[in-house]
C-alpha atoms as a PDB file:
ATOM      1  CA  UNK A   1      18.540 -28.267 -17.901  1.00  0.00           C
ATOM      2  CA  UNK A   2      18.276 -28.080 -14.347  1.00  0.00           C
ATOM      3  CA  UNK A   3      21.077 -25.441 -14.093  1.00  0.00           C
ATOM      4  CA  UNK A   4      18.589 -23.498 -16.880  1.00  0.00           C
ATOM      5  CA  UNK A   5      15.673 -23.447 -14.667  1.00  0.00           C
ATOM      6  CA  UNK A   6      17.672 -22.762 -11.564  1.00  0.00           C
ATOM      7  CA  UNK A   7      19.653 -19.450 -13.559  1.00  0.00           C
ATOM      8  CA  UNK A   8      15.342 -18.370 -14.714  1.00  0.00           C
ATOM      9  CA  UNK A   9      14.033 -18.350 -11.374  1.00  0.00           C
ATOM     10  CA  UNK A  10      16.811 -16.508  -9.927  1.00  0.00           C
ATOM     11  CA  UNK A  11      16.328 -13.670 -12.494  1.00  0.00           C
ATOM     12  CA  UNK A  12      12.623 -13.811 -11.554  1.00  0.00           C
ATOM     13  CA  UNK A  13      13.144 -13.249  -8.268  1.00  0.00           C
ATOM     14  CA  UNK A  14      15.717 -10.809  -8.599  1.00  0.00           C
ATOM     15  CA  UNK A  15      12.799  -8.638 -10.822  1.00  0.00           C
ATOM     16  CA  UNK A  16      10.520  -9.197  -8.162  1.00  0.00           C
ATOM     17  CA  UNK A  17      12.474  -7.888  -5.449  1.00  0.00           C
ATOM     18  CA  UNK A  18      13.584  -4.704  -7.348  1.00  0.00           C
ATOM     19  CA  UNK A  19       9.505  -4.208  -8.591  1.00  0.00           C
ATOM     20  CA  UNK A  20       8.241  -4.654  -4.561  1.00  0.00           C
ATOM     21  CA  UNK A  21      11.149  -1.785  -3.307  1.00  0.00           C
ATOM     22  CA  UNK A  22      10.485   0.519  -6.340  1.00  0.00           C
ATOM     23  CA  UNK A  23       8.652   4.137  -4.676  1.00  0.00           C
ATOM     24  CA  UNK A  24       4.894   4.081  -5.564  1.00  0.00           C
ATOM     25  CA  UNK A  25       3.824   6.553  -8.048  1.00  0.00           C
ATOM     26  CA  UNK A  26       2.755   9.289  -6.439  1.00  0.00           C
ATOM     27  CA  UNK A  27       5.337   9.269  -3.341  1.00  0.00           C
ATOM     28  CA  UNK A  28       8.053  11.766  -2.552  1.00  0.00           C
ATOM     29  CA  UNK A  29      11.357  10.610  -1.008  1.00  0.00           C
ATOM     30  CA  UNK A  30      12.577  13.872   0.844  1.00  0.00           C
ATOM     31  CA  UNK A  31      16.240  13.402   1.608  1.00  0.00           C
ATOM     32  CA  UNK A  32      16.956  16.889   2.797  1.00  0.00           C
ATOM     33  CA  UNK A  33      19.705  16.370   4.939  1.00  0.00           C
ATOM     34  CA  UNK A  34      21.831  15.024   2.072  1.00  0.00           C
ATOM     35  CA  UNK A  35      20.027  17.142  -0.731  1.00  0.00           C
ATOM     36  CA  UNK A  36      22.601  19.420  -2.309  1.00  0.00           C
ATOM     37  CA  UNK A  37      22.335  22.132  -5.155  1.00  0.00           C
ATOM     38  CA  UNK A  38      24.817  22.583  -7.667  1.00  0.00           C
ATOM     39  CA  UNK A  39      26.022  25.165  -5.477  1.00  0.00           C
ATOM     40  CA  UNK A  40      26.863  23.060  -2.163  1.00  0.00           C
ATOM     41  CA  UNK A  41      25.165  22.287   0.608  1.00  0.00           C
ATOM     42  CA  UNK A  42      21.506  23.783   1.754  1.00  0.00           C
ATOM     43  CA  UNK A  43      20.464  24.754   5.398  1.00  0.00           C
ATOM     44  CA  UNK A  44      16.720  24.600   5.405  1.00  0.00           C
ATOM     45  CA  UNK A  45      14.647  27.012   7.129  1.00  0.00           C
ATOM     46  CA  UNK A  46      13.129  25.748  10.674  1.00  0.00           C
ATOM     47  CA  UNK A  47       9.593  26.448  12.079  1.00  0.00           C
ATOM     48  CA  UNK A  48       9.645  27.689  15.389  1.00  0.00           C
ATOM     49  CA  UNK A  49       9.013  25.354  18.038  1.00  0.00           C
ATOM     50  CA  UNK A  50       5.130  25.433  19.752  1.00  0.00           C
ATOM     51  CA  UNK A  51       4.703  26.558  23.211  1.00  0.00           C
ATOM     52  CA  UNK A  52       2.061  24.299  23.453  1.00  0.00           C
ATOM     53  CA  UNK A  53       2.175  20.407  23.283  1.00  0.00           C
ATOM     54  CA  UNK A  54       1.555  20.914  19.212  1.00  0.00           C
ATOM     55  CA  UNK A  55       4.977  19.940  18.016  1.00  0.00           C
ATOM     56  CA  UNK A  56       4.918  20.662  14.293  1.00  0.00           C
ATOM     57  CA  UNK A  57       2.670  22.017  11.836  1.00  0.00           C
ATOM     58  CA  UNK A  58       0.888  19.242   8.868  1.00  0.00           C
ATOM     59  CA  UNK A  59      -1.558  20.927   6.940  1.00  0.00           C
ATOM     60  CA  UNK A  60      -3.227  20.126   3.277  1.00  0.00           C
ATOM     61  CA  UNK A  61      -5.365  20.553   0.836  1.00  0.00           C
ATOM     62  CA  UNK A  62      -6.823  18.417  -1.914  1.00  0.00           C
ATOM     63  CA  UNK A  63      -8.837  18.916  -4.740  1.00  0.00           C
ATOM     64  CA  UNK A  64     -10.183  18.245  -7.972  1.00  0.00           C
ATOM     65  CA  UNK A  65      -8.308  19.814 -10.837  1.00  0.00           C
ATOM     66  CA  UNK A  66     -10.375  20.714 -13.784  1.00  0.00           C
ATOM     67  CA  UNK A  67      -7.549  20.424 -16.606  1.00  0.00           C
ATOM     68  CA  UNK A  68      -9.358  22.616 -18.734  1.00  0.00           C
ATOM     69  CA  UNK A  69     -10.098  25.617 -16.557  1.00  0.00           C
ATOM     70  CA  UNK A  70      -6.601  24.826 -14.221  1.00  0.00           C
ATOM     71  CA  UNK A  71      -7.606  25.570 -10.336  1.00  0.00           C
ATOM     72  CA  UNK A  72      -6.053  26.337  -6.941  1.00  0.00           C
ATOM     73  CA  UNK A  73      -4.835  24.546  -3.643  1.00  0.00           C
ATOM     74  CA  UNK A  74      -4.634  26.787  -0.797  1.00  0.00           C
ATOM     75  CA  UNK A  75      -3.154  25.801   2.883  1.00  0.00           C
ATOM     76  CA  UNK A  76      -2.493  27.794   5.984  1.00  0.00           C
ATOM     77  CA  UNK A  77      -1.573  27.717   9.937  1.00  0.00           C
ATOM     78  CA  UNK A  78      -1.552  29.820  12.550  1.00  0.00           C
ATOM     79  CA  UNK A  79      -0.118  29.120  16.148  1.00  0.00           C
ATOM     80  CA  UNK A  80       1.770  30.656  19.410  1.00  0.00           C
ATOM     81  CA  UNK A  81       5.592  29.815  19.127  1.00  0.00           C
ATOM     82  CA  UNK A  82       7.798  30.185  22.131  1.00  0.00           C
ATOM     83  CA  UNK A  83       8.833  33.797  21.015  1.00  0.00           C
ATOM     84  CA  UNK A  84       5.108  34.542  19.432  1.00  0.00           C
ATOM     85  CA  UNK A  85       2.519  34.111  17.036  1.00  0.00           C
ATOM     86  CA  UNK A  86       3.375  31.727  13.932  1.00  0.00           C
ATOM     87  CA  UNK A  87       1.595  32.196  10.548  1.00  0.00           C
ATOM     88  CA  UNK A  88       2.624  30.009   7.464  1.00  0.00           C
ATOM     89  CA  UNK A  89       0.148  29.959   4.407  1.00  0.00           C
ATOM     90  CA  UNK A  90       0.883  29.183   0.990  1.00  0.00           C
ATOM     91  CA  UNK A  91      -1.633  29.086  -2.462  1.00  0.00           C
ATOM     92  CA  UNK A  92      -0.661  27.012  -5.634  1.00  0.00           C
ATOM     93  CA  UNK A  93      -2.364  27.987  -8.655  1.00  0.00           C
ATOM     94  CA  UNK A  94      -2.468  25.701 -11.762  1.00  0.00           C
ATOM     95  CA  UNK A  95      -3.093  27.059 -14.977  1.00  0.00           C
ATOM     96  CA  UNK A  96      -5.562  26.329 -17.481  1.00  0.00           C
ATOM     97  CA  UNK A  97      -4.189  23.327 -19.293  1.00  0.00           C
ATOM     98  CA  UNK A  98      -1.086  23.122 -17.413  1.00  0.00           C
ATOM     99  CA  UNK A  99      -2.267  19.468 -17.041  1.00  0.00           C
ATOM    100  CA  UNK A 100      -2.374  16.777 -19.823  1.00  0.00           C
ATOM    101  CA  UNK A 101      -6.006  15.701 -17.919  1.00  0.00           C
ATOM    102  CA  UNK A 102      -8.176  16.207 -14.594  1.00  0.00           C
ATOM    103  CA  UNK A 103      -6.458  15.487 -11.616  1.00  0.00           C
ATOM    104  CA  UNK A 104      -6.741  15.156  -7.936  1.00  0.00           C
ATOM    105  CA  UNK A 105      -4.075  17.054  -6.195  1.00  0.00           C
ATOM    106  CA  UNK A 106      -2.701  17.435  -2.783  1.00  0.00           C
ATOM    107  CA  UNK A 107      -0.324  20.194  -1.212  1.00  0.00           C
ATOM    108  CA  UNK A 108       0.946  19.916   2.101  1.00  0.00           C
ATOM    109  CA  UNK A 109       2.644  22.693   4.145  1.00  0.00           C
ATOM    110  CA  UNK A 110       4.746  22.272   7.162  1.00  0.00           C
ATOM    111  CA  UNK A 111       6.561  19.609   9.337  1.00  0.00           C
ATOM    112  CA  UNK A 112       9.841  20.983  10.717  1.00  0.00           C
ATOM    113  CA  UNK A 113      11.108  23.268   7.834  1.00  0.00           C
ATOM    114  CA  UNK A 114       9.523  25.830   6.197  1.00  0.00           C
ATOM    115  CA  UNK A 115       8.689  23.232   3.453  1.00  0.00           C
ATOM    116  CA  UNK A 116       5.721  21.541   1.573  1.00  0.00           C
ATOM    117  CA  UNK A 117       5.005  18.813  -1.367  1.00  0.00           C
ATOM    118  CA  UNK A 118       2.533  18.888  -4.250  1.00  0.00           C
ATOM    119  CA  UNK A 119       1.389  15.398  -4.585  1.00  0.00           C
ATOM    120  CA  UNK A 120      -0.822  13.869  -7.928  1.00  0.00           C
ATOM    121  CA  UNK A 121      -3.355  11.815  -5.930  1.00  0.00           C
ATOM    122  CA  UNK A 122      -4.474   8.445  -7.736  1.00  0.00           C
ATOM    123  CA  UNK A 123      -2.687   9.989 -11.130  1.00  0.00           C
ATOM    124  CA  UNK A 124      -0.425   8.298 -13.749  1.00  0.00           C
ATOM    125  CA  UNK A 125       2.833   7.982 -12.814  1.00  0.00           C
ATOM    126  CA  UNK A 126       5.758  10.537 -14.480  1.00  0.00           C
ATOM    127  CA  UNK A 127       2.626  12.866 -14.998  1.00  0.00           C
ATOM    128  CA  UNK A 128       4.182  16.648 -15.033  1.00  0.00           C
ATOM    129  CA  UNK A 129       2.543  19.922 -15.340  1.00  0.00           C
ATOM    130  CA  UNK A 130       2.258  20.945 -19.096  1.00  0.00           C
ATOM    131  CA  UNK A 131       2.985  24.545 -17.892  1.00  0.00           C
ATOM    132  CA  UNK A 132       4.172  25.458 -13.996  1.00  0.00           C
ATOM    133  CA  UNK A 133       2.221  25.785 -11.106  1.00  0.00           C
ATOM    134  CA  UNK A 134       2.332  29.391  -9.467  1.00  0.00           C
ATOM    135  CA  UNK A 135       3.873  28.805  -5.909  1.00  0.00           C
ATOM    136  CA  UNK A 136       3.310  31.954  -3.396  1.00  0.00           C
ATOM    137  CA  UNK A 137       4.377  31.600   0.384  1.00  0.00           C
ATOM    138  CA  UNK A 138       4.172  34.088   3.168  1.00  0.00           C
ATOM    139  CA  UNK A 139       5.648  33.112   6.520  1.00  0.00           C
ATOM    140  CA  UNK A 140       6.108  35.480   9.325  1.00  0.00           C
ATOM    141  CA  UNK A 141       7.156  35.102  13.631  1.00  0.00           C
ATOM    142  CA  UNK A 142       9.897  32.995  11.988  1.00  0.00           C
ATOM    143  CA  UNK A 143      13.651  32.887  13.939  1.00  0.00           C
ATOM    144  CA  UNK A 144      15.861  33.527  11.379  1.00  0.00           C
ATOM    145  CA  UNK A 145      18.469  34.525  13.453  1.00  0.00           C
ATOM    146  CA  UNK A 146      20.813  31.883  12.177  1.00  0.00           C
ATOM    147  CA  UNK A 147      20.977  33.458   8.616  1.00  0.00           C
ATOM    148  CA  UNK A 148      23.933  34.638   8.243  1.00  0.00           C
ATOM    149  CA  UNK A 149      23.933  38.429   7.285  1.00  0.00           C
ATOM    150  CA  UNK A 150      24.974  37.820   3.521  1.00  0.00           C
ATOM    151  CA  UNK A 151      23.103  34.312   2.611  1.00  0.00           C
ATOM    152  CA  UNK A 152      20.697  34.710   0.214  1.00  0.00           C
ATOM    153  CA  UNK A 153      17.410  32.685   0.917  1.00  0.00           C
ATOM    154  CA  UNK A 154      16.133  31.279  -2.569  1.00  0.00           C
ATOM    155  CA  UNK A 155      13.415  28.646  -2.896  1.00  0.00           C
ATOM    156  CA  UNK A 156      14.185  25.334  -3.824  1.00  0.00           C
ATOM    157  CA  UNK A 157      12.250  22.080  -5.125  1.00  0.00           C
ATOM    158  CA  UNK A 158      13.160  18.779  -5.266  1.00  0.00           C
ATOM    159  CA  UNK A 159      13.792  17.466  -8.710  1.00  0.00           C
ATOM    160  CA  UNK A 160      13.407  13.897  -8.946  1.00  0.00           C
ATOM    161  CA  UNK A 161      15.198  13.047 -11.563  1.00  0.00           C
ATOM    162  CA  UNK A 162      18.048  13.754  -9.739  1.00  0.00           C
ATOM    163  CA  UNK A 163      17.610  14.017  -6.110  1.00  0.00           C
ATOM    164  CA  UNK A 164      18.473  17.322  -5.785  1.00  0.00           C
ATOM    165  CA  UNK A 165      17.442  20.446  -4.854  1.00  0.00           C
ATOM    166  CA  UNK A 166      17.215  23.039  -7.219  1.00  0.00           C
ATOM    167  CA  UNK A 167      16.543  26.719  -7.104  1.00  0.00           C
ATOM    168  CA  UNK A 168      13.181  27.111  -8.297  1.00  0.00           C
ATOM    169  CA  UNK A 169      12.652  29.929 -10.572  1.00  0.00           C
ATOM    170  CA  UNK A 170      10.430  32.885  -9.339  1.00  0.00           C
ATOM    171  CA  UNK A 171       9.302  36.511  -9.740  1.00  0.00           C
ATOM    172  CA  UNK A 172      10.421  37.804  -6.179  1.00  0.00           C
ATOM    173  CA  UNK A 173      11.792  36.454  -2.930  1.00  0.00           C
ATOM    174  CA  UNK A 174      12.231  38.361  -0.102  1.00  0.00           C
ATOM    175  CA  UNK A 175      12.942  38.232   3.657  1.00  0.00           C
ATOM    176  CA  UNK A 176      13.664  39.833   6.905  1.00  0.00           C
ATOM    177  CA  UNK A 177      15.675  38.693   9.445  1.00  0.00           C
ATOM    178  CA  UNK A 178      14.285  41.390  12.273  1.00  0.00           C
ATOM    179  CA  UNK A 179      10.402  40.624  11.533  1.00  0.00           C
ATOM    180  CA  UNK A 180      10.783  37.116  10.733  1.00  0.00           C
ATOM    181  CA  UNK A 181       8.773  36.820   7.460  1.00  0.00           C
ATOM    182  CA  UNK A 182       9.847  35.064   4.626  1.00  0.00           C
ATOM    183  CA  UNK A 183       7.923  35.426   1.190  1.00  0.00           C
ATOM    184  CA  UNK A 184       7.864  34.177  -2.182  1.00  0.00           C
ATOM    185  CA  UNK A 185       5.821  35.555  -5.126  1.00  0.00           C
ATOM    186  CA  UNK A 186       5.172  33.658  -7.781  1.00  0.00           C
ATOM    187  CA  UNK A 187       7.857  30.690  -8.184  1.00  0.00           C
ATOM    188  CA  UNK A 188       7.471  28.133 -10.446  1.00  0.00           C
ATOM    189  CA  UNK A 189       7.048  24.869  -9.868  1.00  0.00           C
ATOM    190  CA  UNK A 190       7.791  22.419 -12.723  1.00  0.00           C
ATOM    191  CA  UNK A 191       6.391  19.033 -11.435  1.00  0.00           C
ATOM    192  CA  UNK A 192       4.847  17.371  -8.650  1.00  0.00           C
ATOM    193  CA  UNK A 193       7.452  17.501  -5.520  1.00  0.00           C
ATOM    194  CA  UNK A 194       8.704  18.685  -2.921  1.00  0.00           C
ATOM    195  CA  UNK A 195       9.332  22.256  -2.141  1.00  0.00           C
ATOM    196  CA  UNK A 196      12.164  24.046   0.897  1.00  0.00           C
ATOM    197  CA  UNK A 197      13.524  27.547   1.710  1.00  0.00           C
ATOM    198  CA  UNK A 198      16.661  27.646   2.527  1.00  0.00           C
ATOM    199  CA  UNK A 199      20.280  29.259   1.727  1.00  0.00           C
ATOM    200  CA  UNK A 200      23.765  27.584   1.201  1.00  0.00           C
ATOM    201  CA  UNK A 201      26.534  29.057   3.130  1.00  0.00           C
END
């Protein structure tokens, strides 16, 4: 009997271990450096460094998502990199009834990659967009002088499921190593996560 009770509480406290270390809901585990595609390995895009003491750009936005009428989350930065003036922005649009109800959302845009997450603030967990979000980024002043001449920059998002980045599926991506801008029109952006450009070698 007393080996029973001994066996029980074990197993409970083996299921309340795993519960306590299990990712809350509406948090994003960004592994870049060990993400891979199914095509190999992906170099992420860097932000320029500030000239001032500003060492990294964190911007958001959050709002209030009718589900109904769909809505849009719009962030942006401007600042003086070593080699000249910075300016990231990017604008998620969410389509009427791309969401199964209203919910708060967040986007963020920056850190040390040219890379962002779309967050569902206080929502269900595993809720997904019914349809895509619309995803359009326009960088420029980047240093994208370690692209080599034939990579192909795609944008990428992080599926969960997996823990991978994928290539994310849009109209037109574009970019110029001499001007530094980087832009993508209209990708797609399947579920809440986290979003990168970047090439493979």
């Amino acid at each position: 009997m007393v080996k029973i009770i001994n066996v029980l509480l074990i197993c409970v406290l083996t299921l309340l271990l795993l519960s306590c270390t299990e990712n809350p809901p509406t948090s994003i585990t960004d592994n870049s450096a060990q993400s891979m595609s199914s095509a190999g390995a992906i170099t992420f895009i860097p932000l320029p460094a500030s000239s001032s003491l500003k060492k990294e750009i964190q911007i958001s936005d959050s709002k209030a998502i009718d589900a109904e009428k769909g809505g849009k989350l719009e962030v942006s930065d401007t600042y003086q990199g070593k080699n000249g003036t910075v300016t990231v922005s990017a604008k998620l649009t969410i389509l009427a009834d791309a969401l199964p109800c209203d919910e708060t959302l967040t986007m963020t845009l920056g850190e040390e990659t040219l890379s962002g997450a779309v967050n569902v603030i206080f929502g269900p967990h595993g809720t997904k967009f019914v349809k895509p979000a619309i995803l359009n980024i326009d960088a420029h002043g980047l240093d994208l002088s370690m692209i080599p001449p034939n990579a192909n920059v795609q944008l990428y998002y992080l599926n969960l499921d997996n823990n991978k980045y994928e290539l994310m599926a849009v109209k037109k991506t574009s970019f110029d190593i001499k001007q530094g801008q980087i832009k993508c029109q209209d990708g797609q952006l399947p579920h809440f996560s986290r979003y990168a450009f970047g090439y493979v070698k």
